[in-house]
Each structure stands twice: as structure tokens, then as C-alpha cells.
C-alpha atoms as a PDB file:
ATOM      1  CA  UNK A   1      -1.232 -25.879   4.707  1.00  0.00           C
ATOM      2  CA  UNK A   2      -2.443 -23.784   1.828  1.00  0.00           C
ATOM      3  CA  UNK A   3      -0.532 -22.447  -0.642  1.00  0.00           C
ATOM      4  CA  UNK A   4       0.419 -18.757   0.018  1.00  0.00           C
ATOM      5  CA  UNK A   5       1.638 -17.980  -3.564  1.00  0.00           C
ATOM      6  CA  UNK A   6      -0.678 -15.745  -6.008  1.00  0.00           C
ATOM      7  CA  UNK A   7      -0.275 -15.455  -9.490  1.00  0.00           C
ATOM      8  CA  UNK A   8       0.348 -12.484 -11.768  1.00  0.00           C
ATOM      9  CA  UNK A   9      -2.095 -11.504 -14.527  1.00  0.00           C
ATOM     10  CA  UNK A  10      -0.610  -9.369 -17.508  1.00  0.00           C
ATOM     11  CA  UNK A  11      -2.554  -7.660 -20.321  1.00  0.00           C
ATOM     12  CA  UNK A  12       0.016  -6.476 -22.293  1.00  0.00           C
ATOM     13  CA  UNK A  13       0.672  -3.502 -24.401  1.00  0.00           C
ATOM     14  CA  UNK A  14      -1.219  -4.970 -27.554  1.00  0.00           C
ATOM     15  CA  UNK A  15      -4.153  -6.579 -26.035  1.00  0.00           C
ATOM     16  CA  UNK A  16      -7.630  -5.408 -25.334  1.00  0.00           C
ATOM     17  CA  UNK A  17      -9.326  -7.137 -23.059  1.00  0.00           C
ATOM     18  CA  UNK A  18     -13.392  -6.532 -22.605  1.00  0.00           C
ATOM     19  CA  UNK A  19     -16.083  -8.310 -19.801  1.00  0.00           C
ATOM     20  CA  UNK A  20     -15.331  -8.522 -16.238  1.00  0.00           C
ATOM     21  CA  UNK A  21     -12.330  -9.873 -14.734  1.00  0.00           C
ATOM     22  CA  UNK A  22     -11.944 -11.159 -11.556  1.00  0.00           C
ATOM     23  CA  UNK A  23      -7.906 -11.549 -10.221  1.00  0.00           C
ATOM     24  CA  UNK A  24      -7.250 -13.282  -7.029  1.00  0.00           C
ATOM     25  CA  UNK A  25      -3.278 -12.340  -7.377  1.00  0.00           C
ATOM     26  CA  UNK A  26      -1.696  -9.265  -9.554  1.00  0.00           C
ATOM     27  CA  UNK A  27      -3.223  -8.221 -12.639  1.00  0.00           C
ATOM     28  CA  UNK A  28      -0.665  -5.783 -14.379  1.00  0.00           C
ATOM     29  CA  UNK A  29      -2.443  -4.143 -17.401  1.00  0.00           C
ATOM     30  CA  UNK A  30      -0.087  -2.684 -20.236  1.00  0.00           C
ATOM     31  CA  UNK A  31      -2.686  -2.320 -22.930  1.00  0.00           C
ATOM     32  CA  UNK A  32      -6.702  -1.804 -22.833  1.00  0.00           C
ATOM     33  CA  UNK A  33      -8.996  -2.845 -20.458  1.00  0.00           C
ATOM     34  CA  UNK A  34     -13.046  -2.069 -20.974  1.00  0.00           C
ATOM     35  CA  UNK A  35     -15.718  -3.889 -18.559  1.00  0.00           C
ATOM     36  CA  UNK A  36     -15.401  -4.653 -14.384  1.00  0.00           C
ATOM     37  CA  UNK A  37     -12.502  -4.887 -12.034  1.00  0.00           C
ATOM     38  CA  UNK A  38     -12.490  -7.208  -9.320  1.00  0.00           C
ATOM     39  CA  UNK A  39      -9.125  -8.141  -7.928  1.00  0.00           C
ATOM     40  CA  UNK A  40      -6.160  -8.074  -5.054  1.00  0.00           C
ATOM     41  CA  UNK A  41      -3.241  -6.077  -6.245  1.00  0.00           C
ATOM     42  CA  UNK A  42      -3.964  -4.241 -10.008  1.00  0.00           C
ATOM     43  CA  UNK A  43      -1.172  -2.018 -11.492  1.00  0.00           C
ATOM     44  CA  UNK A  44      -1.567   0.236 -15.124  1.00  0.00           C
ATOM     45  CA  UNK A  45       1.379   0.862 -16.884  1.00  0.00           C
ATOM     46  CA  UNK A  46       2.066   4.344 -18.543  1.00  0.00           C
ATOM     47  CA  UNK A  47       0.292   4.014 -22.029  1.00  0.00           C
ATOM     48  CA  UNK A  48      -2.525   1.554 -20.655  1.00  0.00           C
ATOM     49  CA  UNK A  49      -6.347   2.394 -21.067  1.00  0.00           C
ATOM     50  CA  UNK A  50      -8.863   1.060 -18.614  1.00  0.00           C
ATOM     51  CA  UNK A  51     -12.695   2.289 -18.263  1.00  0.00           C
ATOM     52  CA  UNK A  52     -14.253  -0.166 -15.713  1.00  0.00           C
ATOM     53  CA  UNK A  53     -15.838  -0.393 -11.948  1.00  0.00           C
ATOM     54  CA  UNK A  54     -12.970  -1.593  -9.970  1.00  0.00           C
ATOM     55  CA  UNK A  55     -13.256  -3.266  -6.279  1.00  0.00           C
ATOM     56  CA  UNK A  56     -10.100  -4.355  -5.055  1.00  0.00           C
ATOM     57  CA  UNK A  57      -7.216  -4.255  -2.295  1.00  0.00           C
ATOM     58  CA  UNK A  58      -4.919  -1.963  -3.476  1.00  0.00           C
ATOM     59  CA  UNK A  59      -4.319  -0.114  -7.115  1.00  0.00           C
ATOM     60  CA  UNK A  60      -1.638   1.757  -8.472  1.00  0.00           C
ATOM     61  CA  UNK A  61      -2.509   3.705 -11.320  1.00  0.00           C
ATOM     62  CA  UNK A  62       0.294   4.899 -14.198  1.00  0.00           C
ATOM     63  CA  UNK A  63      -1.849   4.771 -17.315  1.00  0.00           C
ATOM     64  CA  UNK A  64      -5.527   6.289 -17.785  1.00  0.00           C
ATOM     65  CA  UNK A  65      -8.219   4.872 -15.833  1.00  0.00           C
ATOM     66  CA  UNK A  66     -11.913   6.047 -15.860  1.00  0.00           C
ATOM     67  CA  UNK A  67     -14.170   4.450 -13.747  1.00  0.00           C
ATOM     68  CA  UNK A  68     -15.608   4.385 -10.242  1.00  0.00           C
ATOM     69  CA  UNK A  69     -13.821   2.816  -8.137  1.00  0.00           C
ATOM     70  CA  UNK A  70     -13.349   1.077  -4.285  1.00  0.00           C
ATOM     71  CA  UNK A  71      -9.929   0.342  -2.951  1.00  0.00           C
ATOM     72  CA  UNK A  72      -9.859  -1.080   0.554  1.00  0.00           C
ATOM     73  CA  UNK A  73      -6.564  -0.736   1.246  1.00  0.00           C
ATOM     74  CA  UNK A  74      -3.995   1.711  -1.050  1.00  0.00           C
ATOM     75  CA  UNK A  75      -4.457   3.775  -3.966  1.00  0.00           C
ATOM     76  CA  UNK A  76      -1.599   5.310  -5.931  1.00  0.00           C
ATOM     77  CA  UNK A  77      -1.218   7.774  -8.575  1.00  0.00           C
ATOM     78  CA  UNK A  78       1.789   7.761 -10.407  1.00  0.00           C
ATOM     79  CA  UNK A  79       3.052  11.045 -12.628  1.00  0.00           C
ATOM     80  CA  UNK A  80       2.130   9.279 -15.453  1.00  0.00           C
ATOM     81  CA  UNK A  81      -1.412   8.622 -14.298  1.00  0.00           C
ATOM     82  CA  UNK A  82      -4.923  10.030 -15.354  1.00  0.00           C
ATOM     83  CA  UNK A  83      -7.772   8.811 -13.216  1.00  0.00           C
ATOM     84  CA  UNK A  84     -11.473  10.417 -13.592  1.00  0.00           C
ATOM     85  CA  UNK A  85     -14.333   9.028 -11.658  1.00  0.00           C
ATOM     86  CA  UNK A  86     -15.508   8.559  -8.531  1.00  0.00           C
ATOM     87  CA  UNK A  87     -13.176   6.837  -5.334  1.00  0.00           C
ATOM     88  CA  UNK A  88     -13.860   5.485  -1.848  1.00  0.00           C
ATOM     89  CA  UNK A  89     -10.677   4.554  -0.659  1.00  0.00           C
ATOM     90  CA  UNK A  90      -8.820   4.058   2.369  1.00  0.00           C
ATOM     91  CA  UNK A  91      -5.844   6.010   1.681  1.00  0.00           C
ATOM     92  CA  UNK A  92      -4.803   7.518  -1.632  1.00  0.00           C
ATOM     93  CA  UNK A  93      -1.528   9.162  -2.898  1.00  0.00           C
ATOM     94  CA  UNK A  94      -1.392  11.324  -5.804  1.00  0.00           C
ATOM     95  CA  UNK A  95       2.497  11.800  -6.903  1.00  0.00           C
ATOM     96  CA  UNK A  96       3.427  15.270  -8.668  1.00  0.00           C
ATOM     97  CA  UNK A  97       2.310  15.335 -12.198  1.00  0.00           C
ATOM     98  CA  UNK A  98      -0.287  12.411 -11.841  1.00  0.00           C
ATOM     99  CA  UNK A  99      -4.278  13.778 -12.692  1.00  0.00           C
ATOM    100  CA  UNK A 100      -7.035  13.331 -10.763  1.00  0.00           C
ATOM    101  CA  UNK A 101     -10.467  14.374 -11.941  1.00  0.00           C
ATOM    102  CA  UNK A 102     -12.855  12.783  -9.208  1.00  0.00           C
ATOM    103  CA  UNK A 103     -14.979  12.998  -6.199  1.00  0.00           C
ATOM    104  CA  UNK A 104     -13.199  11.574  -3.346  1.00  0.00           C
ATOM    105  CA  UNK A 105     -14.621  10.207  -0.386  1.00  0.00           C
ATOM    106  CA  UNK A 106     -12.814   7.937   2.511  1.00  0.00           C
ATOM    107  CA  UNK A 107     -13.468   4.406   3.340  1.00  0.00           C
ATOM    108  CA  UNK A 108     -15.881   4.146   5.873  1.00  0.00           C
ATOM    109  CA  UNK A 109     -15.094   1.389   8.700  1.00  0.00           C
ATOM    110  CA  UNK A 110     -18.216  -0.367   7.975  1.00  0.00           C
ATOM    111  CA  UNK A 111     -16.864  -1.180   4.385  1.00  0.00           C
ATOM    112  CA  UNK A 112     -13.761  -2.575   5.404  1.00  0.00           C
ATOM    113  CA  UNK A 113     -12.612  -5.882   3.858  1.00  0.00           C
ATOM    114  CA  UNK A 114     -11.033  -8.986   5.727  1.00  0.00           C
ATOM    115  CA  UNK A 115      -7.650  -9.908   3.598  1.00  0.00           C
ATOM    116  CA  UNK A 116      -9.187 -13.480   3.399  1.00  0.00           C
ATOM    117  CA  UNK A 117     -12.111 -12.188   1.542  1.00  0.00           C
ATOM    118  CA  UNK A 118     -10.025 -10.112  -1.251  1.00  0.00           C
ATOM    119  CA  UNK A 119     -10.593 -11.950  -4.145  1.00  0.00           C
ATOM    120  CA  UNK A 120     -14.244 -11.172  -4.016  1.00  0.00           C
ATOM    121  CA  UNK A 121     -14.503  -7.888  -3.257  1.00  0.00           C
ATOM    122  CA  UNK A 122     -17.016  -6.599  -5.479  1.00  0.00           C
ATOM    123  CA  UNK A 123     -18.851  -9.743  -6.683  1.00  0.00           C
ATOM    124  CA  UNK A 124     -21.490  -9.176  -4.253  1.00  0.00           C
ATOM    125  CA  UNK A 125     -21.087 -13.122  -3.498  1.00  0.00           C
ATOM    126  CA  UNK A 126     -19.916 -13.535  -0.486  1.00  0.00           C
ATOM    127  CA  UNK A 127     -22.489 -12.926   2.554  1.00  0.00           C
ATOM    128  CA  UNK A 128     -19.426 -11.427   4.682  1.00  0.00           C
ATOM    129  CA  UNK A 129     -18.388  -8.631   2.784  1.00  0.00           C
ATOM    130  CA  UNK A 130     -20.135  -5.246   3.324  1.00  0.00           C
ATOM    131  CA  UNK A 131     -22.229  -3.895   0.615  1.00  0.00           C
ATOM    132  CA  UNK A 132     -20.700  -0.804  -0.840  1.00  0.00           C
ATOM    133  CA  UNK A 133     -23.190   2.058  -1.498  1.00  0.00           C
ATOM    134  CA  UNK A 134     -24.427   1.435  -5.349  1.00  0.00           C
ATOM    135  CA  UNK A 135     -23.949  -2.313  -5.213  1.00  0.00           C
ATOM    136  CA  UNK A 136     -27.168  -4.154  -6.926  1.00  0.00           C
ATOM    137  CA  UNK A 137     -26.660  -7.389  -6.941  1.00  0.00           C
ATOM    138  CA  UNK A 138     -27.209  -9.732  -4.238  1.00  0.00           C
ATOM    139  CA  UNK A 139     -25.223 -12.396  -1.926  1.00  0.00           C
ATOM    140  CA  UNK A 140     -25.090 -15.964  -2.777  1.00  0.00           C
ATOM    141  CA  UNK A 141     -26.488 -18.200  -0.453  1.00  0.00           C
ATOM    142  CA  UNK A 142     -24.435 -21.439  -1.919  1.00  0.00           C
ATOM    143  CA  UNK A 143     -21.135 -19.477  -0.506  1.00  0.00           C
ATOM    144  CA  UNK A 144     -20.238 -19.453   3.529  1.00  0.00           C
ATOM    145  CA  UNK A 145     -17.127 -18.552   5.813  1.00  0.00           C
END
């Protein structure tokens, strides 16, 4: 039987982190983030910075993020959260005091993700996940389900 347990990514307060990162578990981000998001569950912390893409299952956002974004399940934004960009989500919540500067627009049921197929949610890799409107980059015939 496979091992259920994911792990949990931190960038903490004093780090800056640049490139693309790709989180199969929790990535909790305390300090800077600049490049791509790709991952499960991804949480920013009041005082964190991220500008980057993002494709991933759920996101709760208490720091700044800019970036255009896809969350196929939950999107939060804390009080303490900025977010400006562009989201296609399946269900957001904005909490008083949180910002949101962005064009909205819903999840369409073609773009749905299977839970199995979280972890690589934006890579493009994976021949069955739905390419989201934007995505350039191919499949990769070396992967299967």
C-alpha cells in the first residue's frame, strides 16, 4: 500500500527562493518567492512576497501574491492578504480586510483535476490533465496513467 503521508515545504521568513517549484505536499512560504508555482496545498504567511504562475489544489493567501493563477479546488484570502492578477478557481473566499485586485473567472468543468494527478497540475506533463487556457507547453509522451 502506498504511503499516504505528504511532506511540508517551508520558505521561511529570511529566504528568497527564485525558479520554479514543484510541491507534491504543503509548501508554506514565510519569506520571498519569485518564478512558477506548481503544488497541492500552498499557504503565504502575513509578511511573505510571491510573484509567480501558480497551478495547484488549493491556496490560502495571507501575504502578497501577484501572479496568475489556477486553483482547482479552494482559494482563500486572509485579512492580511494582497493578491493582484488573474484567477480561475473553483471557489474563492475573500475574508474582510484581505485585497483583491484581479479578474476572476470560475473553473470550468472541463479543467477539473483528478486528486491523483495534483502534483502536476501545471507542468503540462501529464497527458490526463486538461490544458488550461494559456498553457504552451506540451504533454510528455514518456508519462501514462
Amino acid at each position: 500500500m502506498a504511503d499516504k503521508q505528504e511532506g511540508i515545504s517551508i520558505i521561511d521568513k529570511d529566504c528568497l527562493v527564485e525558479g520554479t517549484l514543484n510541491v507534491k505536499g504543503k509548501l508554506i512560504v514565510a519569506g520571498s518567492l519569485k518564478g512558477t508555482l506548481i503544488g497541492n496545498t500552498v499557504v503565504t504567511a502575513k509578511g511573505s512576497r510571491v510573484d509567480a504562475p501558480a497551478k495547484v489544489r488549493e491556496m490560502i493567501i495571507g501575504g502578497e501574491f501577484e501572479g496568475d493563477i489556477t486553483v482547482y479546488e479552494t482559494l482563500r484570502i486572509l485579512s492580511t492578504g494582497v493578491f493582484s492578477g488573474k484567477i480561475v478557481c473553483k471557489s474563492i473566499t475573500l475574508e474582510t480586510g484581505g485585497k483583491l485586485n484581479a479578474r476572476v473567472r470560475p473553473l470550468d468543468s472541463t479543467e477539473e483535476l483528478p486528486l491523483r494527478d495534483t502534483a502536476l497540475a501545471a507542468g503540462g506533463v501529464n497527458p490526463g490533465l486538461p490544458q488550461v487556457e494559456g498553457d504552451t507547453e506540451g504533454t510528455d509522451p514518456s508519462k501514462s496513467d
